[in-house]
PDB file of N, CA and C in Angstrom:
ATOM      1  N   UNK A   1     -15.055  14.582   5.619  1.00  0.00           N
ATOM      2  CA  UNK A   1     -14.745  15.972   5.727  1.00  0.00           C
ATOM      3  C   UNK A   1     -13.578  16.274   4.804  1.00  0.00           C
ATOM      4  N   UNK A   2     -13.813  17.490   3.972  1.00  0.00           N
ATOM      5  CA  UNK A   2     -12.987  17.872   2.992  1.00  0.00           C
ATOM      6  C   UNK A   2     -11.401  18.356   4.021  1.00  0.00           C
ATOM      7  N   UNK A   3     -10.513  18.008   2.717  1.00  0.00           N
ATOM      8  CA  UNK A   3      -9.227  18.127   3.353  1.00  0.00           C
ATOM      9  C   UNK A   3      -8.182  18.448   1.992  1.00  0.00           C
ATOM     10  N   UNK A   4      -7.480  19.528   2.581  1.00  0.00           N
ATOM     11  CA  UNK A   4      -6.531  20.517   1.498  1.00  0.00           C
ATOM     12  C   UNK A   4      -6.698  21.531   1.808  1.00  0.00           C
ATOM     13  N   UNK A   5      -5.330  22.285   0.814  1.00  0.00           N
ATOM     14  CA  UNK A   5      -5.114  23.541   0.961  1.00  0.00           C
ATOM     15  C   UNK A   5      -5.959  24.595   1.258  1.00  0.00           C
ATOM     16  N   UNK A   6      -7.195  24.691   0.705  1.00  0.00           N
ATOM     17  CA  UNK A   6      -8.125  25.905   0.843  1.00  0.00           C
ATOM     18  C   UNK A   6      -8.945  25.789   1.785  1.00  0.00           C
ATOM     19  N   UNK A   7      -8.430  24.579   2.397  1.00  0.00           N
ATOM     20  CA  UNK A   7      -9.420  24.860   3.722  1.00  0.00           C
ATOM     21  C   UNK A   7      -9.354  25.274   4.907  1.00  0.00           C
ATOM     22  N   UNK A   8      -9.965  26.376   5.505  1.00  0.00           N
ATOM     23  CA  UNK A   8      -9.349  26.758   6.607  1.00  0.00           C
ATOM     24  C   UNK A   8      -9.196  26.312   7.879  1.00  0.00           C
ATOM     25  N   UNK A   9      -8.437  26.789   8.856  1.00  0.00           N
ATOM     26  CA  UNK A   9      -8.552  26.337  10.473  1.00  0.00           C
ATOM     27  C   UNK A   9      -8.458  25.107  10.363  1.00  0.00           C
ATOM     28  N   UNK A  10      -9.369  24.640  11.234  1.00  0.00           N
ATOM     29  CA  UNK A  10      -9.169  22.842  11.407  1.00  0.00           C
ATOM     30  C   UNK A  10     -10.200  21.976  10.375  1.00  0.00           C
ATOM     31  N   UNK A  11     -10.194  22.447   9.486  1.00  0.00           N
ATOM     32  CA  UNK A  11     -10.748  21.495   8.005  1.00  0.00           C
ATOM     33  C   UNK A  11     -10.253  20.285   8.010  1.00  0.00           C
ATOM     34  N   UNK A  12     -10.773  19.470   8.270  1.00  0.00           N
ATOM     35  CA  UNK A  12     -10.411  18.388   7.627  1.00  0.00           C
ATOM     36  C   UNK A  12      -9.204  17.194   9.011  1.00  0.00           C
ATOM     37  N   UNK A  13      -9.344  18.227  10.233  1.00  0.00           N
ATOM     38  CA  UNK A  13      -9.143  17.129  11.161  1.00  0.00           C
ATOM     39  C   UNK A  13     -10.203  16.612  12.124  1.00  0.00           C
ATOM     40  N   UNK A  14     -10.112  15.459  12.702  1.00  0.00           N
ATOM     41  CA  UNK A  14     -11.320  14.921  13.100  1.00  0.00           C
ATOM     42  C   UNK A  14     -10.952  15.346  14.145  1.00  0.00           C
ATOM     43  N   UNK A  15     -12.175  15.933  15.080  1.00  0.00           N
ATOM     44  CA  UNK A  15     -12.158  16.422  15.912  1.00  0.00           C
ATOM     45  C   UNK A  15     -13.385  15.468  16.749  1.00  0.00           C
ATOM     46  N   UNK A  16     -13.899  15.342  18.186  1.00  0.00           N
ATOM     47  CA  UNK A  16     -14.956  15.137  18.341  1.00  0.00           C
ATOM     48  C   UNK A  16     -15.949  16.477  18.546  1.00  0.00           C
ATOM     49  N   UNK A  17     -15.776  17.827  18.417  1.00  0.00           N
ATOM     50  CA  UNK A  17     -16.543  18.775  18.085  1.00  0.00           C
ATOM     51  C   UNK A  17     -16.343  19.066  16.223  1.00  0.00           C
ATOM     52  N   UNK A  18     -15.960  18.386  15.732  1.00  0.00           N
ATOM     53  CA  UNK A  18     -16.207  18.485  14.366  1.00  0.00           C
ATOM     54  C   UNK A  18     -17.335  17.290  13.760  1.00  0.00           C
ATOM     55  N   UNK A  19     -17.022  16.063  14.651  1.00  0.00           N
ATOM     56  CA  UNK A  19     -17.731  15.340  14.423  1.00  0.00           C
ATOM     57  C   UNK A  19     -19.325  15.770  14.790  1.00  0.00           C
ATOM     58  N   UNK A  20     -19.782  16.062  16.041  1.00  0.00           N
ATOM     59  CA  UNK A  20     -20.713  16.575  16.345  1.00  0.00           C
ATOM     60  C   UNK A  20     -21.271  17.545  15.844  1.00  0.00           C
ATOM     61  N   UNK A  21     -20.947  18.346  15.344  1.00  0.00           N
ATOM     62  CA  UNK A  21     -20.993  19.456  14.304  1.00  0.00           C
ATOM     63  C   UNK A  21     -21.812  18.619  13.151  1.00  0.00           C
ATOM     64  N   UNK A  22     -20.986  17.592  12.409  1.00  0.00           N
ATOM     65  CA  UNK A  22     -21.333  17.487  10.978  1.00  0.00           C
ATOM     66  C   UNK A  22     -22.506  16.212  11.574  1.00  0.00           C
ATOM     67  N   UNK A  23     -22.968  15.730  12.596  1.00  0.00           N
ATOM     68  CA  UNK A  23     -23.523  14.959  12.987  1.00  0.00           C
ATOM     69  C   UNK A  23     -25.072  15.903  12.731  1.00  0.00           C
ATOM     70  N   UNK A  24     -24.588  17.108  13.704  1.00  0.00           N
ATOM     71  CA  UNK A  24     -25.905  18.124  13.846  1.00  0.00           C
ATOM     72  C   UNK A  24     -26.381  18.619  12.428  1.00  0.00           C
ATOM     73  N   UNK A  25     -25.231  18.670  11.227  1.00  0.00           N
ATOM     74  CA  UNK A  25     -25.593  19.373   9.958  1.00  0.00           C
ATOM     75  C   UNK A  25     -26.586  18.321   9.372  1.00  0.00           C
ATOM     76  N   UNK A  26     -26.192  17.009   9.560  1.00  0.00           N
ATOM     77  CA  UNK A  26     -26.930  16.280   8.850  1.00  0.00           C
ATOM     78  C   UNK A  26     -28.492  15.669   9.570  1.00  0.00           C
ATOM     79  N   UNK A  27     -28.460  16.104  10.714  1.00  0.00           N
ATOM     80  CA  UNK A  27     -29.886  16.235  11.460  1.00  0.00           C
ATOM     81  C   UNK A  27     -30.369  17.622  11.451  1.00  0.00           C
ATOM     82  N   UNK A  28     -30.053  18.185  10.161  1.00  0.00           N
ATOM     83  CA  UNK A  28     -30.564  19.513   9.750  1.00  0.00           C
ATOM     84  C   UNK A  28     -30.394  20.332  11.095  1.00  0.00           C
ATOM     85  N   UNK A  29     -29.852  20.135  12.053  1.00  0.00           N
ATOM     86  CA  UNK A  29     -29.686  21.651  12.856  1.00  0.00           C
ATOM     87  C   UNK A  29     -28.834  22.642  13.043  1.00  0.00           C
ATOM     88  N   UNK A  30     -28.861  23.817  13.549  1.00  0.00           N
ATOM     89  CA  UNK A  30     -27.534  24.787  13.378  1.00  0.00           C
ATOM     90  C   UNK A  30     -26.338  24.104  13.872  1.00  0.00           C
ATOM     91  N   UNK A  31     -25.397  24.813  12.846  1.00  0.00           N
ATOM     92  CA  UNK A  31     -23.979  24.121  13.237  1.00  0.00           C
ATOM     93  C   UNK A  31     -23.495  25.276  13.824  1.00  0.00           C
ATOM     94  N   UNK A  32     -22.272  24.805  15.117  1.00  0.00           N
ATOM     95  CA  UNK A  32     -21.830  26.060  15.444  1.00  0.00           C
ATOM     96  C   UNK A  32     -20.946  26.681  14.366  1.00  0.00           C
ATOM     97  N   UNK A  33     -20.398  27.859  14.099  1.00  0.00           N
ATOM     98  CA  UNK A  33     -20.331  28.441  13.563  1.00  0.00           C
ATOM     99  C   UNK A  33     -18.018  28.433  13.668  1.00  0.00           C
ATOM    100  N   UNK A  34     -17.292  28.109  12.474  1.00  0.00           N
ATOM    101  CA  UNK A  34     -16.266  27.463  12.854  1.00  0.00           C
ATOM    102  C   UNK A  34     -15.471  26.121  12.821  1.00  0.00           C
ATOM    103  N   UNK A  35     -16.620  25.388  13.014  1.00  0.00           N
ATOM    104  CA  UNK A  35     -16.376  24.079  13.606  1.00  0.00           C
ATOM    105  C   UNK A  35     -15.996  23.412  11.799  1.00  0.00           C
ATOM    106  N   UNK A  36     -16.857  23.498  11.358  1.00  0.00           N
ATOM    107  CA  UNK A  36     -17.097  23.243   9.485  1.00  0.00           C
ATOM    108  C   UNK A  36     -16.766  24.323   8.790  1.00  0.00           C
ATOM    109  N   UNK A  37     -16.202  23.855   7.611  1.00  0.00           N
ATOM    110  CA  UNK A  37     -16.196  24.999   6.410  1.00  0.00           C
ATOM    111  C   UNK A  37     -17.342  25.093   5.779  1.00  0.00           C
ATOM    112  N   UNK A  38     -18.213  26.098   5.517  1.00  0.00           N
ATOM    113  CA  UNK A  38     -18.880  26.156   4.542  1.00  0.00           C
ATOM    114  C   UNK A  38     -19.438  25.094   3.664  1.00  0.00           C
ATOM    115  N   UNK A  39     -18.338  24.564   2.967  1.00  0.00           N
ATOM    116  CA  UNK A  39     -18.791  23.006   1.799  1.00  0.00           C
ATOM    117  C   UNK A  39     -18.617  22.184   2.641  1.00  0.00           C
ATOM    118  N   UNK A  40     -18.489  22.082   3.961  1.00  0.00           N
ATOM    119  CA  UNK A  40     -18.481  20.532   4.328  1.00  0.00           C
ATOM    120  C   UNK A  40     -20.128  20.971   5.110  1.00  0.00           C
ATOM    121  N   UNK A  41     -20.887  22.228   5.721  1.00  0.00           N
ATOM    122  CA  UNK A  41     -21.503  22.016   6.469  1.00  0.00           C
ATOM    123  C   UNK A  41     -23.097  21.976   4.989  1.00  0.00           C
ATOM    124  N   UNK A  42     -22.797  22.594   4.159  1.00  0.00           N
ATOM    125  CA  UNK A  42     -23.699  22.461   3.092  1.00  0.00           C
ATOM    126  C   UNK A  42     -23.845  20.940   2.264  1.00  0.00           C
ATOM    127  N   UNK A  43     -22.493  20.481   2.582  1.00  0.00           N
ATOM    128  CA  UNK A  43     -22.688  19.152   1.763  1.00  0.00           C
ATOM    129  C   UNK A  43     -23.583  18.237   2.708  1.00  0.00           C
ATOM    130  N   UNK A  44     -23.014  17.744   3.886  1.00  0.00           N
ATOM    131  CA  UNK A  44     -23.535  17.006   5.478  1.00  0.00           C
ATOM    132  C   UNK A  44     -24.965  17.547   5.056  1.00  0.00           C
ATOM    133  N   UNK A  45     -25.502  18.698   5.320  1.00  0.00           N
ATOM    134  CA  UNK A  45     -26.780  19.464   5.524  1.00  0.00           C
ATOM    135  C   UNK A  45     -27.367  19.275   4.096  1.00  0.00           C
ATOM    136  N   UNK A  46     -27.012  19.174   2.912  1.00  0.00           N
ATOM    137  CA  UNK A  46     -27.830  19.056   1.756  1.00  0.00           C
ATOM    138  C   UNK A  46     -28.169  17.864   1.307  1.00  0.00           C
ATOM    139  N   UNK A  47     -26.874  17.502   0.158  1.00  0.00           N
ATOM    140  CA  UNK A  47     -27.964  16.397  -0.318  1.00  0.00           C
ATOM    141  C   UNK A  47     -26.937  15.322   0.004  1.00  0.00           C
ATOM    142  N   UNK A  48     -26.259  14.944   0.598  1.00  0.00           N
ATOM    143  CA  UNK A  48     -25.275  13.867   1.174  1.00  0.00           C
ATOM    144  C   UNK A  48     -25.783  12.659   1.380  1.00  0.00           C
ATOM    145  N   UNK A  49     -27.078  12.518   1.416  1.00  0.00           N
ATOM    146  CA  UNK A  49     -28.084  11.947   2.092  1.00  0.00           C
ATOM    147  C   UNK A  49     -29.327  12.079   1.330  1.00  0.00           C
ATOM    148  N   UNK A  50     -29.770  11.221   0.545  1.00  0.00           N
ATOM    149  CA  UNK A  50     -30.759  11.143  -0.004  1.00  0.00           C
ATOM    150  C   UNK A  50     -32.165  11.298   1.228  1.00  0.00           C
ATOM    151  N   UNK A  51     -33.526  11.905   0.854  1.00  0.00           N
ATOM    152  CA  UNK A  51     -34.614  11.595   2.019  1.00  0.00           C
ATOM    153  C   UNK A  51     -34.669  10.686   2.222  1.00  0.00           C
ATOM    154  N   UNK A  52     -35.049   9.908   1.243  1.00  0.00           N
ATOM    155  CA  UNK A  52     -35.624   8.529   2.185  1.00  0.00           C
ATOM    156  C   UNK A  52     -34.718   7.680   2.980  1.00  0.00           C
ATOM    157  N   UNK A  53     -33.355   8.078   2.553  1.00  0.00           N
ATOM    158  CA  UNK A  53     -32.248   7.238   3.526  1.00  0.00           C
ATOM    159  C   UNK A  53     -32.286   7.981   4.388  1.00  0.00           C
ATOM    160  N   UNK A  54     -32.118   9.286   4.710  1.00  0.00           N
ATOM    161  CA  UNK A  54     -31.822  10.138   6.135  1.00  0.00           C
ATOM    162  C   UNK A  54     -33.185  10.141   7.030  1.00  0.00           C
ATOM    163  N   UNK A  55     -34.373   9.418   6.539  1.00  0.00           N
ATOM    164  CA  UNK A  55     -35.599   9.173   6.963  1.00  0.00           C
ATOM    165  C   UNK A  55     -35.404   7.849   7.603  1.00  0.00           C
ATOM    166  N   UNK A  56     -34.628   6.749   6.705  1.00  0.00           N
ATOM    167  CA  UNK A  56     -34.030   5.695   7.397  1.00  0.00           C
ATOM    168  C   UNK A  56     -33.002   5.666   8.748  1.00  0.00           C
ATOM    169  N   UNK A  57     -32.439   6.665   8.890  1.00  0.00           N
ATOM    170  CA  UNK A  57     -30.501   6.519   9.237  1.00  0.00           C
ATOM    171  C   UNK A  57     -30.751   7.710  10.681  1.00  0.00           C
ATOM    172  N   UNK A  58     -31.905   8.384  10.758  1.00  0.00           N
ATOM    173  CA  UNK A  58     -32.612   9.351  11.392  1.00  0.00           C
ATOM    174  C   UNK A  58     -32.268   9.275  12.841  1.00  0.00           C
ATOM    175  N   UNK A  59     -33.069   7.928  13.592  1.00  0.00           N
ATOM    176  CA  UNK A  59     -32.662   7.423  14.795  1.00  0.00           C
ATOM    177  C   UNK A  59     -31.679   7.139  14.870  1.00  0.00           C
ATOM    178  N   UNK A  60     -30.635   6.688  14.566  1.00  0.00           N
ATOM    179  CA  UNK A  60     -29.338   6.227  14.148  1.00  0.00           C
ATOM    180  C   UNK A  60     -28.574   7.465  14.835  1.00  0.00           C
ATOM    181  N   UNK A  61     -28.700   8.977  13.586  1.00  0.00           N
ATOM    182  CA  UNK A  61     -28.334   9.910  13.984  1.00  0.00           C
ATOM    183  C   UNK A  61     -28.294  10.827  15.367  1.00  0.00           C
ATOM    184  N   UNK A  62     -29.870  10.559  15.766  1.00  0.00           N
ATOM    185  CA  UNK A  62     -30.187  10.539  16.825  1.00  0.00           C
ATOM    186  C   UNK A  62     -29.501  10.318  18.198  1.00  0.00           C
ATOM    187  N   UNK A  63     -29.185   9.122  18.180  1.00  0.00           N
ATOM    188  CA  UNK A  63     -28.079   8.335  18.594  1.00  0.00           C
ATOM    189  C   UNK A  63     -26.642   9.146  19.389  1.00  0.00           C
ATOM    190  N   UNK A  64     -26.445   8.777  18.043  1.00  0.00           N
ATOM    191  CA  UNK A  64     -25.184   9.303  17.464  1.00  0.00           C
ATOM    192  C   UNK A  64     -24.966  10.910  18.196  1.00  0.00           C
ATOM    193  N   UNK A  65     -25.461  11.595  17.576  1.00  0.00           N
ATOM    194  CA  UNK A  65     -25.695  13.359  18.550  1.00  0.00           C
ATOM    195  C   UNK A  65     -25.837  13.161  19.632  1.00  0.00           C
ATOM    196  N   UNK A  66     -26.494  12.118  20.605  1.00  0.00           N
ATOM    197  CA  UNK A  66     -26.450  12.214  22.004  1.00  0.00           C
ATOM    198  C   UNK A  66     -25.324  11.270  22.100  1.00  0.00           C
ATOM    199  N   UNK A  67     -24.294  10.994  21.627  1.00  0.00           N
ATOM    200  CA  UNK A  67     -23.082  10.251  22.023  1.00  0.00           C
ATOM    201  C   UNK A  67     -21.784  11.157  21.571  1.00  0.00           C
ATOM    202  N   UNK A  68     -22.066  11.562  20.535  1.00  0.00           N
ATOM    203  CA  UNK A  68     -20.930  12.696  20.011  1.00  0.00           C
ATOM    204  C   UNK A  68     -21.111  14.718  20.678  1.00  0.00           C
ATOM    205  N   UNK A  69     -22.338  14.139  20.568  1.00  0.00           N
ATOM    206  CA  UNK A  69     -22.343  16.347  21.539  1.00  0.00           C
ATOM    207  C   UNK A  69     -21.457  16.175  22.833  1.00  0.00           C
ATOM    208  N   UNK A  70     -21.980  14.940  23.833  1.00  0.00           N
ATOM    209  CA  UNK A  70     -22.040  14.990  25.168  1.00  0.00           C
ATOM    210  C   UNK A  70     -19.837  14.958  25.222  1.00  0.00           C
ATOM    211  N   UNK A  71     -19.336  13.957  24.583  1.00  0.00           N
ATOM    212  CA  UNK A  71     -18.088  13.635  24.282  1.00  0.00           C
ATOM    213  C   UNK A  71     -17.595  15.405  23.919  1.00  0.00           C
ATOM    214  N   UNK A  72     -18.482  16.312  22.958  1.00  0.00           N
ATOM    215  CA  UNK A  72     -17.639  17.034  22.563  1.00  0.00           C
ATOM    216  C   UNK A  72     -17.626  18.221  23.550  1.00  0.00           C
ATOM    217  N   UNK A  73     -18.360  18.059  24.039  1.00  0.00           N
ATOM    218  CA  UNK A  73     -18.629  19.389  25.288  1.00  0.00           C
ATOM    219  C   UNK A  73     -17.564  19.554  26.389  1.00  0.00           C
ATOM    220  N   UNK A  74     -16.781  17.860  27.021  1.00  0.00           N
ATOM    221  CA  UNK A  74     -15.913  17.566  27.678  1.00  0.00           C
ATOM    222  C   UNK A  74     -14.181  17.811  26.872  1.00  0.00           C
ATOM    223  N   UNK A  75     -14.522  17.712  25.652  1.00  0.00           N
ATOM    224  CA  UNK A  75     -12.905  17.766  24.619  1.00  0.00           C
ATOM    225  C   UNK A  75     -12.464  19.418  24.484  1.00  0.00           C
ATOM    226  N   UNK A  76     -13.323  19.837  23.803  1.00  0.00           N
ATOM    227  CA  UNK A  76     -13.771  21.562  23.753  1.00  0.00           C
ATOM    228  C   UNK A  76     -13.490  21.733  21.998  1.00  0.00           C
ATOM    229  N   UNK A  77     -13.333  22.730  21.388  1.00  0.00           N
ATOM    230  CA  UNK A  77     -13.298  22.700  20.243  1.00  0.00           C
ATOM    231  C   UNK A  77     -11.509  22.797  19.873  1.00  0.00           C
ATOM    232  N   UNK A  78     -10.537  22.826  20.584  1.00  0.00           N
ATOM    233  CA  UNK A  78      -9.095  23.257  19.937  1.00  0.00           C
ATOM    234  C   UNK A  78      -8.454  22.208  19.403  1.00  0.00           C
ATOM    235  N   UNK A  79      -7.478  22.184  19.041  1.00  0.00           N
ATOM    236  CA  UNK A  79      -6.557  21.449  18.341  1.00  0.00           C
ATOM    237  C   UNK A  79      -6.191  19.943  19.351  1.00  0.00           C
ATOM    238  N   UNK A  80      -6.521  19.007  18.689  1.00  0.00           N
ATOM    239  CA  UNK A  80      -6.614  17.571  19.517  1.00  0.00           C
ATOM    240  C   UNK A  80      -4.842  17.626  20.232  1.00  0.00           C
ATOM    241  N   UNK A  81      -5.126  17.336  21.383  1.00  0.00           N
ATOM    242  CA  UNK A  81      -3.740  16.878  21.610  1.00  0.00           C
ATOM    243  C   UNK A  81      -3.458  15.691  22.687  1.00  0.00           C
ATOM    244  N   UNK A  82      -2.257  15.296  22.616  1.00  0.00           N
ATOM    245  CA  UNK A  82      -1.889  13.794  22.649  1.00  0.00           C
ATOM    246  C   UNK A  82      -2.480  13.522  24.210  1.00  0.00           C
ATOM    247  N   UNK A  83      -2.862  12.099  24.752  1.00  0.00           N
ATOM    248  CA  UNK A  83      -3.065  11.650  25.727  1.00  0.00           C
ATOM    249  C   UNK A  83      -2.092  11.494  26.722  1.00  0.00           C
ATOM    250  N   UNK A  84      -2.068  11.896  28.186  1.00  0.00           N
ATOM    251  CA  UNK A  84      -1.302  11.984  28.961  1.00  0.00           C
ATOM    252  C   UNK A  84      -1.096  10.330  29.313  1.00  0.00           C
ATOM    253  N   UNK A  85       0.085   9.546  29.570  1.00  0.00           N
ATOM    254  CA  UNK A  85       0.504   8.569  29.652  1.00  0.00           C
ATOM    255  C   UNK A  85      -0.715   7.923  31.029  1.00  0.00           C
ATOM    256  N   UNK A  86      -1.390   6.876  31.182  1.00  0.00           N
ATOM    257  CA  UNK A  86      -2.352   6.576  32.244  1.00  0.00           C
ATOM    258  C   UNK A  86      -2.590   5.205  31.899  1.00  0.00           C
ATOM    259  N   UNK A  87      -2.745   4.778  33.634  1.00  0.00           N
ATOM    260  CA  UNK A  87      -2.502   3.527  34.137  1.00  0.00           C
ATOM    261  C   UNK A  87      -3.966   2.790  34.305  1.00  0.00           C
ATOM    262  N   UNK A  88      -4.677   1.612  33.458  1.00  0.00           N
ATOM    263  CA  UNK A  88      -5.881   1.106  33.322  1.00  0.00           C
ATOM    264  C   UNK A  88      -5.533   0.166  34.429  1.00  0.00           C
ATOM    265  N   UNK A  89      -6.674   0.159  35.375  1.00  0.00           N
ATOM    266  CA  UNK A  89      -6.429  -1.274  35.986  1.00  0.00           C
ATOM    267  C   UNK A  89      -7.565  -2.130  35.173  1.00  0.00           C
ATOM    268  N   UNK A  90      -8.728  -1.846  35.915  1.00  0.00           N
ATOM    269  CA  UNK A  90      -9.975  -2.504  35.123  1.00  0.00           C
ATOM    270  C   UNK A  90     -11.240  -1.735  34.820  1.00  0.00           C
ATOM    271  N   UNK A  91     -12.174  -2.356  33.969  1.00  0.00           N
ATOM    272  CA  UNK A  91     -13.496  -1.778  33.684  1.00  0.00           C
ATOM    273  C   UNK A  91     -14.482  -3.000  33.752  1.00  0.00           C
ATOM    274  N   UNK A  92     -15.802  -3.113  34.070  1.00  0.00           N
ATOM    275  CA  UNK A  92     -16.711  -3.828  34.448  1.00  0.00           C
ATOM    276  C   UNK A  92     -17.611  -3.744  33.692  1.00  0.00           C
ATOM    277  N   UNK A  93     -18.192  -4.119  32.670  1.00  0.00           N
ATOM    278  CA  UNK A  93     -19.303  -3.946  31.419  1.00  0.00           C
ATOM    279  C   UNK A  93     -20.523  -4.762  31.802  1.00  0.00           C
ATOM    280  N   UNK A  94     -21.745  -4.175  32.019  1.00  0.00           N
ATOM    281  CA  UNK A  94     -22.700  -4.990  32.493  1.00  0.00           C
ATOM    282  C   UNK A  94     -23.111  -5.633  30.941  1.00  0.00           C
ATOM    283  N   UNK A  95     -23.309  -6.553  30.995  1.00  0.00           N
ATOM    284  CA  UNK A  95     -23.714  -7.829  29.926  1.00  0.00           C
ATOM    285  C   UNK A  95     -24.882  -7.473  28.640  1.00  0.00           C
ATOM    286  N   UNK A  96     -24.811  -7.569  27.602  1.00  0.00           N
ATOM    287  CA  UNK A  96     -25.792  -7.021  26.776  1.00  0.00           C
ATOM    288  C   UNK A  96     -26.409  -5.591  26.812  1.00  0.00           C
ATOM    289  N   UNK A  97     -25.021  -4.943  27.226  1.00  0.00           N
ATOM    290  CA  UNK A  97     -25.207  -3.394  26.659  1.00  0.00           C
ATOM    291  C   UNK A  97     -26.685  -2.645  26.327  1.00  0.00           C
ATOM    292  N   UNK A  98     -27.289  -2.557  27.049  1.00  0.00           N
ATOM    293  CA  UNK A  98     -28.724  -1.753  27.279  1.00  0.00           C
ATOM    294  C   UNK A  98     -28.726  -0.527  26.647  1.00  0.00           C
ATOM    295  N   UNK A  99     -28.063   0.206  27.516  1.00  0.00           N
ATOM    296  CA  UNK A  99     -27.927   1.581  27.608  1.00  0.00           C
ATOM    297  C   UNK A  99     -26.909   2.388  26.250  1.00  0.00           C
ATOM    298  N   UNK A 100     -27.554   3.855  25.888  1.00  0.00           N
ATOM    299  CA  UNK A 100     -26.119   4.245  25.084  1.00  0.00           C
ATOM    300  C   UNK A 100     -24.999   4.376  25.065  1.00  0.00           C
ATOM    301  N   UNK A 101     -25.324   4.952  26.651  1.00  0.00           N
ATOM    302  CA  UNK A 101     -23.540   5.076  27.213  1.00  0.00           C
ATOM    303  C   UNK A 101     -23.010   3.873  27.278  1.00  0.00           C
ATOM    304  N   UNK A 102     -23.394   2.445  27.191  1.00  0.00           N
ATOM    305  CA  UNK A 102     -23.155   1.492  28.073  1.00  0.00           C
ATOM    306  C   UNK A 102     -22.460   0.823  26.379  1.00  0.00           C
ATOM    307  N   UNK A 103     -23.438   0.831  25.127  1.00  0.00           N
ATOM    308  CA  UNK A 103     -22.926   0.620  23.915  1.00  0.00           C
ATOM    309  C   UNK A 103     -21.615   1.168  23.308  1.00  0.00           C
ATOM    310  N   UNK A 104     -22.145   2.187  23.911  1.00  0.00           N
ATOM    311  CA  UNK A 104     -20.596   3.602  23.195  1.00  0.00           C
ATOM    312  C   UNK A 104     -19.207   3.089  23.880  1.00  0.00           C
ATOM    313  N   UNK A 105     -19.540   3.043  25.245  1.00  0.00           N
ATOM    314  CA  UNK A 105     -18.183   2.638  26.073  1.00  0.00           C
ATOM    315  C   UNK A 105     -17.753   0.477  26.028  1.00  0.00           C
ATOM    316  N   UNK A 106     -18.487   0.507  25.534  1.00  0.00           N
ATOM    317  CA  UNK A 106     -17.997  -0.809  24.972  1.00  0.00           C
ATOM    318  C   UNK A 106     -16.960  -0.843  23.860  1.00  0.00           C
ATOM    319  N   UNK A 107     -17.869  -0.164  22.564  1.00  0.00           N
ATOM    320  CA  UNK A 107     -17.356   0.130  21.256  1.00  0.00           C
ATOM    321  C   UNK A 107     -15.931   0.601  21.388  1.00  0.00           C
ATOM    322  N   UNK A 108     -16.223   1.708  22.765  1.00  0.00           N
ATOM    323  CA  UNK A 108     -14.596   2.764  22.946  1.00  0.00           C
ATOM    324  C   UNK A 108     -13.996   1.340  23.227  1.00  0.00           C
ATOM    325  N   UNK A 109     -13.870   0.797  24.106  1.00  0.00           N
ATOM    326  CA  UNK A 109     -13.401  -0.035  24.981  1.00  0.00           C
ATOM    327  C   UNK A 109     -12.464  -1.553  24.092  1.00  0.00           C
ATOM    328  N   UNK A 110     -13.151  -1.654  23.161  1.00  0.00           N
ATOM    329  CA  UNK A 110     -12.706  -2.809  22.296  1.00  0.00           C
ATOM    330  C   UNK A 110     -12.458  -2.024  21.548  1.00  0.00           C
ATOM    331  N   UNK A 111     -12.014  -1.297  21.023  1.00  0.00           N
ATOM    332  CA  UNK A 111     -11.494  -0.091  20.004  1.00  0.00           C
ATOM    333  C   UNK A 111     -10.068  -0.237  20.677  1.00  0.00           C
TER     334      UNK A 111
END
């Protein structure tokens, strides 16, 4: 995502409704309107992505949009702000990650 002066609003910070956004541009569907500038939602949505790779990378994306929408619906679209100080005791990972949620919260998890 483009980043500098001429870009407006939240250009160019990662958001997880920005991410989802440019997730949806590049699975050709409407972007909300905001979320992207203009050249970032035309670039994602055009040719960023050759066919036969975005024919490849498709399910992938797939994926991806049902892991990044669901995340961005809970964040909301404003300006990211810092995590309130919180106390982990434990988490329980069932073994060979099946599921998406179950992949994603791993990935988070060792992240």
């Amino acid at each position: 995502m483009s980043v500098g002066p001429a870009c407006p609003g939240n250009a160019g910070q990662l958001t997880p409704a920005r991410l989802a956004a440019a997730v949806q541009a590049a699975l050709g569907q409407p972007v909300p309107r905001g979320l992207l500038t203009p050249g970032e939602a035309e670039l994602i949505g055009g040719d960023l992505f050759r066919d036969a790779y975005r024919a490849q990378i498709g399910p992938s994306l797939v994926r991806l949009d049902a892991f990044v929408s669901d995340l961005a619906r809970w964040t909301g679209t404003g300006t990211p702000q810092p995590a309130r100080p919180a106390w982990y005791t434990c988490l329980a990972l069932e073994p060979g990650a099946r599921s998406a949620r179950a992949e994603l919260l791993t990935a988070l998890t060792v992240q």
